[in-house]
C-alpha atoms as a PDB file:
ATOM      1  CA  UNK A   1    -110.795  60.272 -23.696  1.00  0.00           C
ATOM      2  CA  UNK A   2    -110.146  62.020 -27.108  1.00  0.00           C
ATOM      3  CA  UNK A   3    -110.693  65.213 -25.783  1.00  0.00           C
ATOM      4  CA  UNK A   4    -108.372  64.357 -23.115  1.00  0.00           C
ATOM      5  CA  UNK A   5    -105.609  62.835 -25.761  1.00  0.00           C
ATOM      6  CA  UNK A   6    -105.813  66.363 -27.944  1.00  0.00           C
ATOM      7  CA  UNK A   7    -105.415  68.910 -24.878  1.00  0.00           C
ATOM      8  CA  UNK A   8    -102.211  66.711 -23.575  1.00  0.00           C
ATOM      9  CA  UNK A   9    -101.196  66.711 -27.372  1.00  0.00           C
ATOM     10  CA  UNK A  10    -101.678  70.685 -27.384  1.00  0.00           C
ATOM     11  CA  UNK A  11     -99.765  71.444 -24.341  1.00  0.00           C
ATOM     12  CA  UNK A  12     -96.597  69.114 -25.148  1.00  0.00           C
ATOM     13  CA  UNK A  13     -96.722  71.254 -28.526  1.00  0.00           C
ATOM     14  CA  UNK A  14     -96.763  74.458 -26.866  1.00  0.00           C
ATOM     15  CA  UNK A  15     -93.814  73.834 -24.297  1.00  0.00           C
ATOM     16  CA  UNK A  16     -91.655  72.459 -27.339  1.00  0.00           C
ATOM     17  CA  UNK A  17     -92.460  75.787 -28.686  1.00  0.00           C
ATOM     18  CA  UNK A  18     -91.937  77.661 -25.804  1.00  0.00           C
ATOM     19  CA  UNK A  19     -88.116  76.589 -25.530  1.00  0.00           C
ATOM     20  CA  UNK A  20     -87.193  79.003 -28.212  1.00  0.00           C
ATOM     21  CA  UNK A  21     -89.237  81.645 -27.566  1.00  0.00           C
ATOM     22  CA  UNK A  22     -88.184  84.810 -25.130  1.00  0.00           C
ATOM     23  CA  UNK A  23     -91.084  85.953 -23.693  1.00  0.00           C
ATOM     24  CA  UNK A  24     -90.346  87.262 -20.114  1.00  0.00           C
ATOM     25  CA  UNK A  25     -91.172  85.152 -16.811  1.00  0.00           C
ATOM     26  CA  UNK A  26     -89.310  85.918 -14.068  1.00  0.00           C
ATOM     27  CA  UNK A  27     -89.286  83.670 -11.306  1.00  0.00           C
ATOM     28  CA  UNK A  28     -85.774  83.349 -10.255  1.00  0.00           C
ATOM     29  CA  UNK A  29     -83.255  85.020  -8.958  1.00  0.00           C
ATOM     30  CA  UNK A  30     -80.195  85.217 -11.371  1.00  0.00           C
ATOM     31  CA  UNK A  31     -76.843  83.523 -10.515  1.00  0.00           C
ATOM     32  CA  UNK A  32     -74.004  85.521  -9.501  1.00  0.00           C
ATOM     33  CA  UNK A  33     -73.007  87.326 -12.380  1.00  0.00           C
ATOM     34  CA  UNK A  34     -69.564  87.568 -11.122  1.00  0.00           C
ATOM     35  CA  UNK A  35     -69.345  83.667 -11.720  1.00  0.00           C
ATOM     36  CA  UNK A  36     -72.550  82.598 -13.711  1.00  0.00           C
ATOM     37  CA  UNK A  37     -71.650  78.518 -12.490  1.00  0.00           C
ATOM     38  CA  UNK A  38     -72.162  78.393  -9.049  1.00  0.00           C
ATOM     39  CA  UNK A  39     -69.787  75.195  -9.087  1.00  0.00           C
ATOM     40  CA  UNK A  40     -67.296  75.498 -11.869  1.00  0.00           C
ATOM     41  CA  UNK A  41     -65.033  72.439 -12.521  1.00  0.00           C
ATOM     42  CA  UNK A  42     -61.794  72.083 -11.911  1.00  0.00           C
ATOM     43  CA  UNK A  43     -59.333  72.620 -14.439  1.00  0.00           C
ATOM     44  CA  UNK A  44     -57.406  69.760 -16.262  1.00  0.00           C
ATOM     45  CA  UNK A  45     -54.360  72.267 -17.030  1.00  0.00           C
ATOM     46  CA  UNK A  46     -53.093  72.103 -19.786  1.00  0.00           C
ATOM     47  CA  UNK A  47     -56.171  72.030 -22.955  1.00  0.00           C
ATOM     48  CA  UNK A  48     -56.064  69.084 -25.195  1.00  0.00           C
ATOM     49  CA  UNK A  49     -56.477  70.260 -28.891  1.00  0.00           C
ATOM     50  CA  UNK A  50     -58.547  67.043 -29.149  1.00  0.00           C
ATOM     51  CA  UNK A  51     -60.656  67.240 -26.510  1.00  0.00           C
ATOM     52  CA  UNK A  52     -63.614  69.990 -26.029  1.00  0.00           C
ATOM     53  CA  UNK A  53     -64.166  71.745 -22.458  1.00  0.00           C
ATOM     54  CA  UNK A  54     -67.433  72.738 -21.296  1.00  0.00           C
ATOM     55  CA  UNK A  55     -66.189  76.042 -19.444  1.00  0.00           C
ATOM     56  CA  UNK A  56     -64.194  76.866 -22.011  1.00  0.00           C
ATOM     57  CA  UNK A  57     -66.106  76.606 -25.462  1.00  0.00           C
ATOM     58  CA  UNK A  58     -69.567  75.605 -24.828  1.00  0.00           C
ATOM     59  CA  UNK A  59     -71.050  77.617 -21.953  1.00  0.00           C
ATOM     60  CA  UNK A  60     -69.461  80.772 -23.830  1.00  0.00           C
ATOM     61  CA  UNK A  61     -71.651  78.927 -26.594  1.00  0.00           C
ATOM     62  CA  UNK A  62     -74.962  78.948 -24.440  1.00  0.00           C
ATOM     63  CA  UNK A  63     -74.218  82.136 -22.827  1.00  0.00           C
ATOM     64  CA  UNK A  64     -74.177  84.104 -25.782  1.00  0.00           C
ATOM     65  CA  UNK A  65     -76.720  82.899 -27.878  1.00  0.00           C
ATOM     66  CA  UNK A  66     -79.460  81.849 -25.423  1.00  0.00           C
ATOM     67  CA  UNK A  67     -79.297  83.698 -21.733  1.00  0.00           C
ATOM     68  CA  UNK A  68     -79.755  86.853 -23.040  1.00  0.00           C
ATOM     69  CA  UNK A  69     -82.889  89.170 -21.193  1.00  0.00           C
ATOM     70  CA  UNK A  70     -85.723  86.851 -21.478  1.00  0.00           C
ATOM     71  CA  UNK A  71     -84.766  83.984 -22.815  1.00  0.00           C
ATOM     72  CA  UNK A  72     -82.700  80.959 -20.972  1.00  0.00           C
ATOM     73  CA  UNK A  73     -80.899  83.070 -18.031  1.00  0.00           C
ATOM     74  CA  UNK A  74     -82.171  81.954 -13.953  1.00  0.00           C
ATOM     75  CA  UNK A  75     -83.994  85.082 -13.687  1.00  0.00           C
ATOM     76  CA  UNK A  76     -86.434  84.355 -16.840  1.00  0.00           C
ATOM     77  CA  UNK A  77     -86.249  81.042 -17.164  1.00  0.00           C
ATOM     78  CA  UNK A  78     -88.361  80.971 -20.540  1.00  0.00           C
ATOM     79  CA  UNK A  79     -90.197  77.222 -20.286  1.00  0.00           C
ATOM     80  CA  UNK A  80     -88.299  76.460 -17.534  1.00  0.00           C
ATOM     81  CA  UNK A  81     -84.915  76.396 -19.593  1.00  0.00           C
ATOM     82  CA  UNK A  82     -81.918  77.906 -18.138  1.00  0.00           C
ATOM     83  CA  UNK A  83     -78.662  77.517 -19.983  1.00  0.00           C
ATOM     84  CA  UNK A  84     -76.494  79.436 -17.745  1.00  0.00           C
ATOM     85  CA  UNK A  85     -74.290  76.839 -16.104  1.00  0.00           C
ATOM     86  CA  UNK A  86     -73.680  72.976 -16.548  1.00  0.00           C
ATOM     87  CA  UNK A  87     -75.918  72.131 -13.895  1.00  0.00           C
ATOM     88  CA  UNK A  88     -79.176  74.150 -15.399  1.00  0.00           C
ATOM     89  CA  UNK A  89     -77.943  72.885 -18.699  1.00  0.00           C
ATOM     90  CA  UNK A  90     -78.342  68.838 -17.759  1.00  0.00           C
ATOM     91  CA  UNK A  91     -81.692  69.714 -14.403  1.00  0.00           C
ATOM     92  CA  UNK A  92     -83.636  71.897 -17.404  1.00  0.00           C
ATOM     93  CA  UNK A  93     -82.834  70.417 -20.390  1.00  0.00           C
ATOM     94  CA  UNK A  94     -84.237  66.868 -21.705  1.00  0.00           C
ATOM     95  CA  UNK A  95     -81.468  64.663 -22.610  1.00  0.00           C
ATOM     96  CA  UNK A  96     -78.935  66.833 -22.911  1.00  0.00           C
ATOM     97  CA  UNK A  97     -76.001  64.784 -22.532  1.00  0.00           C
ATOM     98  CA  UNK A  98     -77.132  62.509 -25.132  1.00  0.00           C
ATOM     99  CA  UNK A  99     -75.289  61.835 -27.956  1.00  0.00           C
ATOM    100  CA  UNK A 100     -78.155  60.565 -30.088  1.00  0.00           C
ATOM    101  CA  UNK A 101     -79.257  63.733 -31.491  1.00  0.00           C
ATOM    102  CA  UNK A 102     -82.846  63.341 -32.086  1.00  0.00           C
ATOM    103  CA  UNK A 103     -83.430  62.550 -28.176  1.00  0.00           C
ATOM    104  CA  UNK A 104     -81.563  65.752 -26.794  1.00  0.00           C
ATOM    105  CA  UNK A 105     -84.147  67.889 -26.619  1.00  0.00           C
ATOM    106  CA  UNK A 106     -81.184  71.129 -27.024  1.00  0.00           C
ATOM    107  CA  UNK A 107     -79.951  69.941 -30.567  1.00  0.00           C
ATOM    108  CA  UNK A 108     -83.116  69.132 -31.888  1.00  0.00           C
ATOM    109  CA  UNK A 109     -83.867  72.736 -31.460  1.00  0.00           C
ATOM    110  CA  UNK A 110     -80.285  74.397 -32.559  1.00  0.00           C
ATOM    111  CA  UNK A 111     -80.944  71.667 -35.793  1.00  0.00           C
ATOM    112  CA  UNK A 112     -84.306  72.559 -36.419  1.00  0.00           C
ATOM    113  CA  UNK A 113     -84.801  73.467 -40.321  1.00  0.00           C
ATOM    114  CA  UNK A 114     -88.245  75.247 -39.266  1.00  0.00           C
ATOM    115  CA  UNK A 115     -87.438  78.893 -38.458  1.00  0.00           C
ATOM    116  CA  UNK A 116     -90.318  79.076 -36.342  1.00  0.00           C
ATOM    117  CA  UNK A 117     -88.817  76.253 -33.760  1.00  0.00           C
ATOM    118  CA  UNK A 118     -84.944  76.963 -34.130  1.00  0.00           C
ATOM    119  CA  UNK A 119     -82.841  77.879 -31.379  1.00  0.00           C
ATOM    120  CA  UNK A 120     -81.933  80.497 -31.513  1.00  0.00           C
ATOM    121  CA  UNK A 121     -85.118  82.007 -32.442  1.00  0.00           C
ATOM    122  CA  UNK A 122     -85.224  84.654 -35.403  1.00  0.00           C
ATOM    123  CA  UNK A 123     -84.076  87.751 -35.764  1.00  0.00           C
ATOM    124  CA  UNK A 124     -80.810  85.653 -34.281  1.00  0.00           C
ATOM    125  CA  UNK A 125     -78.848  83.995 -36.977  1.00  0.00           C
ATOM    126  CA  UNK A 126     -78.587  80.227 -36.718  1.00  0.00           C
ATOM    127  CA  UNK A 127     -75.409  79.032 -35.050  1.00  0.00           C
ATOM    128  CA  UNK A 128     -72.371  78.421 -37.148  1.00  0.00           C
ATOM    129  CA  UNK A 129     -71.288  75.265 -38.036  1.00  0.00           C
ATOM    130  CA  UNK A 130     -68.196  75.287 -36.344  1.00  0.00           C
ATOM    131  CA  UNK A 131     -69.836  75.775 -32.828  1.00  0.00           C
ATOM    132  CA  UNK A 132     -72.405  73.143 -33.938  1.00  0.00           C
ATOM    133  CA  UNK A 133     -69.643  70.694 -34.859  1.00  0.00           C
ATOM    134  CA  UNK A 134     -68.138  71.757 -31.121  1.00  0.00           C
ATOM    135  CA  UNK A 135     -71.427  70.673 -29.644  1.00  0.00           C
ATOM    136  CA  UNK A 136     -71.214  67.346 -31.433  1.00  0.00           C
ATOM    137  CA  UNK A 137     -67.895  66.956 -30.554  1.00  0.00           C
ATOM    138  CA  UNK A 138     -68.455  67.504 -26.795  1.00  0.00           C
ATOM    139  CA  UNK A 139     -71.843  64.991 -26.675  1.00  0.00           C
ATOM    140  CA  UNK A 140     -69.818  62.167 -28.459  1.00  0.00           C
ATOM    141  CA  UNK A 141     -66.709  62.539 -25.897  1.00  0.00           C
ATOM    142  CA  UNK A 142     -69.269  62.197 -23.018  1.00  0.00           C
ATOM    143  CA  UNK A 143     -70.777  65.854 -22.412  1.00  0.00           C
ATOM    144  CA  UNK A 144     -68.470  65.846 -19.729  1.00  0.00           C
ATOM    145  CA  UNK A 145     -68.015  68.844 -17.232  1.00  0.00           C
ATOM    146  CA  UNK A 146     -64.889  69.906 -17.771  1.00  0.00           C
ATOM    147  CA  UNK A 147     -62.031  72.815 -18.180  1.00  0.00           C
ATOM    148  CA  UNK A 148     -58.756  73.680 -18.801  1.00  0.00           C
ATOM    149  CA  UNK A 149     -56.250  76.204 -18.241  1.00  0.00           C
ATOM    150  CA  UNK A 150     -55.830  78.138 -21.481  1.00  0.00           C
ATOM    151  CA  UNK A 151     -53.257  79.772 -20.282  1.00  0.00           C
ATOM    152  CA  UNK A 152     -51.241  76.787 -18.626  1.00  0.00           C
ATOM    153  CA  UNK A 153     -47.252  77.371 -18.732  1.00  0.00           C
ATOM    154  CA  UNK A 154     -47.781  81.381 -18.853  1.00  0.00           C
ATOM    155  CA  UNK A 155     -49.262  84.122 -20.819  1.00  0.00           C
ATOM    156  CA  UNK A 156     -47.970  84.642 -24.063  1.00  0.00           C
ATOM    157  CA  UNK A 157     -48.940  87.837 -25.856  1.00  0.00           C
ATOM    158  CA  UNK A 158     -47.126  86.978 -28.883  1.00  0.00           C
ATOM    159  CA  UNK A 159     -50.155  84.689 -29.990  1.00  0.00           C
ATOM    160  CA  UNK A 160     -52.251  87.968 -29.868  1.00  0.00           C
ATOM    161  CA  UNK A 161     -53.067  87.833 -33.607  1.00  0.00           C
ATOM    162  CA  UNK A 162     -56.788  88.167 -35.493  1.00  0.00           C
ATOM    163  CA  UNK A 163     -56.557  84.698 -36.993  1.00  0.00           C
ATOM    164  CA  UNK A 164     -55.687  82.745 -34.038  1.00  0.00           C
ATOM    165  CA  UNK A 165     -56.765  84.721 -30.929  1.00  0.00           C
ATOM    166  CA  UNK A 166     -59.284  87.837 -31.580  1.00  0.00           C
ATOM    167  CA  UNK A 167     -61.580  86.092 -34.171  1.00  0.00           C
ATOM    168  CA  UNK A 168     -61.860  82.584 -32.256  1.00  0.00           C
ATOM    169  CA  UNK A 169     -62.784  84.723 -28.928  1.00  0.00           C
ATOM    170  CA  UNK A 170     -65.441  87.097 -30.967  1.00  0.00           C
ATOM    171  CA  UNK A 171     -67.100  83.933 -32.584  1.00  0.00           C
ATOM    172  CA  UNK A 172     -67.418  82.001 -29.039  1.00  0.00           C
ATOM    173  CA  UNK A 173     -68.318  84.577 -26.864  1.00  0.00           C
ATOM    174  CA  UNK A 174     -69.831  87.970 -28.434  1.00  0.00           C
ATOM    175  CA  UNK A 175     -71.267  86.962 -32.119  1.00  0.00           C
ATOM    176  CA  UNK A 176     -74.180  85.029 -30.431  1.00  0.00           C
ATOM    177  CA  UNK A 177     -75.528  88.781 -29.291  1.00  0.00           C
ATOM    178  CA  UNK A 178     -73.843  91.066 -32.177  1.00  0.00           C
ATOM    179  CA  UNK A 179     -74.585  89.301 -35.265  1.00  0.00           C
ATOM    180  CA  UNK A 180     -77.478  88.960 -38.095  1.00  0.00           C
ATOM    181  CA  UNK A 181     -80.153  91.556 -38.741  1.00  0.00           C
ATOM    182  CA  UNK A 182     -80.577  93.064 -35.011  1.00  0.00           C
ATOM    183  CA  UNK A 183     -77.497  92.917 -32.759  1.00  0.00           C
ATOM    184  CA  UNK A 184     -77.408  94.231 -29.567  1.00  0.00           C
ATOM    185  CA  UNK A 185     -76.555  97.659 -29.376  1.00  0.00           C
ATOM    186  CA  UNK A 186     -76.523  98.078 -32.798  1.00  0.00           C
ATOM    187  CA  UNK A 187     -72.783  96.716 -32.618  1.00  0.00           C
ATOM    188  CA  UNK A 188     -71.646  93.561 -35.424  1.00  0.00           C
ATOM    189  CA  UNK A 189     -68.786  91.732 -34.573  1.00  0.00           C
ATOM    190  CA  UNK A 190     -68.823  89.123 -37.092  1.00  0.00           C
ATOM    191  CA  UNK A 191     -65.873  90.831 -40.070  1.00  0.00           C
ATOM    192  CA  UNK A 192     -62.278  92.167 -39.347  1.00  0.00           C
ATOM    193  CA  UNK A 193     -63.899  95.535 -40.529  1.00  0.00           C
ATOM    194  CA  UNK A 194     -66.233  95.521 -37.398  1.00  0.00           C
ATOM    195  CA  UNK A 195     -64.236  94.368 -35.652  1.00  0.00           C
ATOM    196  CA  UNK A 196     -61.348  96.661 -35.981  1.00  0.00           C
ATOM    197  CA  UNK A 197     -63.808  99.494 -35.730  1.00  0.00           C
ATOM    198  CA  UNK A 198     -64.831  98.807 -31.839  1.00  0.00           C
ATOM    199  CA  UNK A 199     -60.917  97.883 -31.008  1.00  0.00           C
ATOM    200  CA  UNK A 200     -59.525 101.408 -32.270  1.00  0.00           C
ATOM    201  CA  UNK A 201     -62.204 103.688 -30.802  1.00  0.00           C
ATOM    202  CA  UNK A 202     -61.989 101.895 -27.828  1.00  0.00           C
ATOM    203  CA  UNK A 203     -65.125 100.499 -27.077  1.00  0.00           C
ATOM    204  CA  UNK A 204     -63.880  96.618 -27.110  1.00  0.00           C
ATOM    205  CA  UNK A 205     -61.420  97.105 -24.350  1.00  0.00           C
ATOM    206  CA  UNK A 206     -63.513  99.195 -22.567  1.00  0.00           C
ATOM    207  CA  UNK A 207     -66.594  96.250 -22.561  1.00  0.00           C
ATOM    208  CA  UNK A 208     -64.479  93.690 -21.220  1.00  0.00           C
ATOM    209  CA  UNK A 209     -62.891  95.291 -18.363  1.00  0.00           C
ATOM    210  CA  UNK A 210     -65.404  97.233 -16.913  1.00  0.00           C
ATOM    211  CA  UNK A 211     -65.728  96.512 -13.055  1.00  0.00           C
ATOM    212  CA  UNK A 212     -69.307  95.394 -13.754  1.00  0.00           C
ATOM    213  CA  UNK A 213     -72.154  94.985 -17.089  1.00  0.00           C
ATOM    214  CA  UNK A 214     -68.248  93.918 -18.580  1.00  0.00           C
ATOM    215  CA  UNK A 215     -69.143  91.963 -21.896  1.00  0.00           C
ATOM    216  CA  UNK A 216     -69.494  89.035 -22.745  1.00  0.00           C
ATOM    217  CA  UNK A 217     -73.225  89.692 -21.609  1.00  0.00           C
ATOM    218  CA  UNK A 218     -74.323  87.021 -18.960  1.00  0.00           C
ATOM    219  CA  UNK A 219     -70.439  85.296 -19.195  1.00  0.00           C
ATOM    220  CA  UNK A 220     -67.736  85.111 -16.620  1.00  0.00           C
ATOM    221  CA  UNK A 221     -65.355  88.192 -17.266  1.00  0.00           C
ATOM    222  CA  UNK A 222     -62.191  87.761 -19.498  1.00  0.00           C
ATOM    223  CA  UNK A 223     -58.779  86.567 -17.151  1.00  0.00           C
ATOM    224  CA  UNK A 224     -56.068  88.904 -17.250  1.00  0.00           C
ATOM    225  CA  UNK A 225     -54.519  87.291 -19.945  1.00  0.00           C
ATOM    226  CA  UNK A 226     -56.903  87.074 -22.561  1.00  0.00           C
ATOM    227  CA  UNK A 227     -57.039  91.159 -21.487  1.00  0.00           C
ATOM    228  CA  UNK A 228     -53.445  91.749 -22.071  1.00  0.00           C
ATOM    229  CA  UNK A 229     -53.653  89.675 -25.215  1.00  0.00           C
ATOM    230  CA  UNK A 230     -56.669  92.239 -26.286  1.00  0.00           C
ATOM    231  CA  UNK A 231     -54.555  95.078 -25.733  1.00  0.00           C
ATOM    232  CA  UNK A 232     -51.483  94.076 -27.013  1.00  0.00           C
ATOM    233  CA  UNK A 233     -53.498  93.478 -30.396  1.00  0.00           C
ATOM    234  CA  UNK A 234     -55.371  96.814 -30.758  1.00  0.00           C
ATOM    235  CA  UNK A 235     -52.256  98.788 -29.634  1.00  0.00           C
ATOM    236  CA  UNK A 236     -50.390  97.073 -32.210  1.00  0.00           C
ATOM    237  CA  UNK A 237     -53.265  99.214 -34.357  1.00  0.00           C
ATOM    238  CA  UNK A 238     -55.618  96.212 -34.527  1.00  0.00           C
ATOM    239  CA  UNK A 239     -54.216  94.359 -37.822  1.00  0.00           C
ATOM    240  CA  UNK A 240     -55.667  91.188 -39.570  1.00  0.00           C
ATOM    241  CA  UNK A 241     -53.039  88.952 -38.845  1.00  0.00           C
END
């Protein structure tokens, strides 16, 4: 019975483990990468500055940080984790609409102080504390599935500026895969400086609107909006406004 009590101890251990590792084992096929959520929500319209929207800010979260090639996509599906979509998110994931943060088995790992159990796993930087206070956020308003149209009432370029529009969108949806010690591709898009760099040799633009492998990585491409809004900013000459 001892024996018995150890081994079950063991492999417990090792899938807890396993969750933030990215050690490739294929045995799905990938969603659609044209719209990684097979059933999106509906949007609310208009986006409540108090309230936080799954579509919107925290699958751009999970998508960037922890579906990249094998880790928590469909087609890996490290430990049985897939964090591609809301439905994967709560059918994979142990409590992960739970508020109390020491039962969902997702926070525990993006809180974990022990590098070697963290999510996301080393070389990858830990998440900020701003999209870790957006996680909290979401779990104490109900984890709910949820969106909204960010660009309800029209597209307005004028709000095309670093401060409010360019560095918000690189922090969501590309620093998760071009930050810390080995980014992908070699590219960092965590200063203005690096930032500006890919937006006037015209490698930003060209990621996000390519007809497919558009960036973000694993995410549903940009609307035509946020596009315009891109453009408008680098061919104003990219400036830290």
């Amino acid at each position: 019975m001892q024996r018995y009590a150890f081994l079950l101890f063991f492999l417990v251990s090792f899938s807890t483990v396993g969750f933030l590792s990215c050690q490739h084992d294929p045995f799905l096929q990938p969603n659609d990468p044209n719209n990684p959520d097979p059933d999106p929500p509906p949007s609310t319209g208009f986006c409540d500055p108090d309230s936080v929207y799954f579509q919107n800010q925290i699958l751009p979260i999970l998508v960037s940080n922890c579906t990249e090639s094998g880790c928590h996509n469909a087609q890996d599906r490290q430990e049985g984790i897939v964090l591609d979509s809301y439905q994967s998110l709560v059918s994979t994931v142990e409590n992960a609409t739970q508020n109390d943060l020491h039962e969902n088995k997702l926070m525990r790992a993006i809180l974990e102080s022990d590098l070697d159990d963290r999510m996301p796993p080393p070389p990858k930087s830990a998440l900020p504390q701003e999209q870790i206070n957006l996680l909290k956020k979401w779990l104490a308003q109900g984890a709910q599935k949820n969106a909204c149209d960010e660009n309800f009432g029209g597209c307005d370029i004028a709000d095309a500026k670093f401060g409010t529009f360019i560095q918000p969108l690189m922090q969501v949806k590309c620093q998760g895969c071009h930050s810390g010690n080995a980014p992908q591709g070699g590219i960092k898009l965590t200063s203005y400086a690096e930032i500006k760099t890919v937006a006037m040799n015209g490698k930003l633009y060209s990621a996000v609107t390519r007809t497919s492998n558009w960036m973000p990585k694993g995410g549903a491409k940009l609307d035509d909006c946020n596009l315009q809004k891109i453009q408008a900013w680098v061919n104003a000459g990219a400036p830290q406004n």
